[in-house]
Protein backbone atom coordinates (compact mmCIF):
# COMPACT_ATOMS: atom_id res chain seq x y z
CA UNK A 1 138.30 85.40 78.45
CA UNK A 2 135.05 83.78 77.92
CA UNK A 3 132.13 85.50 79.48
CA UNK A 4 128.27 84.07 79.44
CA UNK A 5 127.06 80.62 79.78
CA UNK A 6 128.24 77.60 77.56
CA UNK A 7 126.09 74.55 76.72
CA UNK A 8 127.07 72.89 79.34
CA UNK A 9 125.96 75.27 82.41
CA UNK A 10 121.85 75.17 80.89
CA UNK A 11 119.70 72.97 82.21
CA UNK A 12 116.07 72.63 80.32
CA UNK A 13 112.96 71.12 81.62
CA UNK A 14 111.41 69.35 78.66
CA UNK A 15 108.13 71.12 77.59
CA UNK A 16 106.11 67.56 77.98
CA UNK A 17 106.31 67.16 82.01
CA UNK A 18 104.16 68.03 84.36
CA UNK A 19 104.59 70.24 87.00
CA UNK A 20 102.81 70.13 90.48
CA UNK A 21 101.05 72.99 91.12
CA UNK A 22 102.46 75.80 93.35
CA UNK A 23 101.95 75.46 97.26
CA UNK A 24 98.72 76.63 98.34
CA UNK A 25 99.44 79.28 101.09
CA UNK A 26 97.51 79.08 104.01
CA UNK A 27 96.00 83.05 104.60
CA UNK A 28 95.12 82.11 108.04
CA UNK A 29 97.87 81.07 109.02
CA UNK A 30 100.25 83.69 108.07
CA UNK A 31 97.73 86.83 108.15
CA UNK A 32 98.51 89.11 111.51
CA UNK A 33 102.38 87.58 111.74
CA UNK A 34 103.90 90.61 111.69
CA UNK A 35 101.69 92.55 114.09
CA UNK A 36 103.42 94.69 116.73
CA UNK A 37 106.66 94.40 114.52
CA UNK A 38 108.40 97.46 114.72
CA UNK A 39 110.87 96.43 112.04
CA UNK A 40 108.34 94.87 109.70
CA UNK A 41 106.89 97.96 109.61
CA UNK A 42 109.54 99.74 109.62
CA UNK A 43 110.62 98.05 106.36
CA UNK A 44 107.04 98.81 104.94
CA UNK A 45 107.60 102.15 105.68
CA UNK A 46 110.73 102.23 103.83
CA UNK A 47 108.75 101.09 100.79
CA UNK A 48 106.24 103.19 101.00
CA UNK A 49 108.48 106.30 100.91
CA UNK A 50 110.62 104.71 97.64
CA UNK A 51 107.55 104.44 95.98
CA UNK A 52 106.37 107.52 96.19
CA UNK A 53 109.98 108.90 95.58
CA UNK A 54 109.90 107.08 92.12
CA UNK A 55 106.55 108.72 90.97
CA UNK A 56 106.43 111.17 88.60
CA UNK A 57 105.11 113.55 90.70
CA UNK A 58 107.23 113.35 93.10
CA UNK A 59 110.32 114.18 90.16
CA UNK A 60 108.84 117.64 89.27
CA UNK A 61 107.67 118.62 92.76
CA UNK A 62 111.17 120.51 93.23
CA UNK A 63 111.11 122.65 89.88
């Protein structure tokens, strides 16, 4: 069995082109989006508490 990728399956952008800039993201219209969304921050939550459970810290705080 033949495992990774063969010549075939890579496709290369040539060094020489040009390409367009990345979308410019409107602040204004995305800032407050997710006010009064109790899952949004719910998930924000979540991350919050992962972070802190990955800080070193946090590892020793038991011993």
């Amino acid at each position: 069995m033949k495992s990774g990728a063969d010549d075939s399956d890579i496709s290369m952008t040539p060094a020489s082109k040009k390409m367009p800039p990345p979308a410019k993201r409107d602040w204004m219209k995305t800032a407050g989006w997710a006010k009064n969304d109790a899952l949004y921050d719910e998930a924000v939550r979540l991350g919050q508490d992962y972070r802190r459970s990955m800080t070193v810290d946090s590892e020793h705080a038991d011993s």
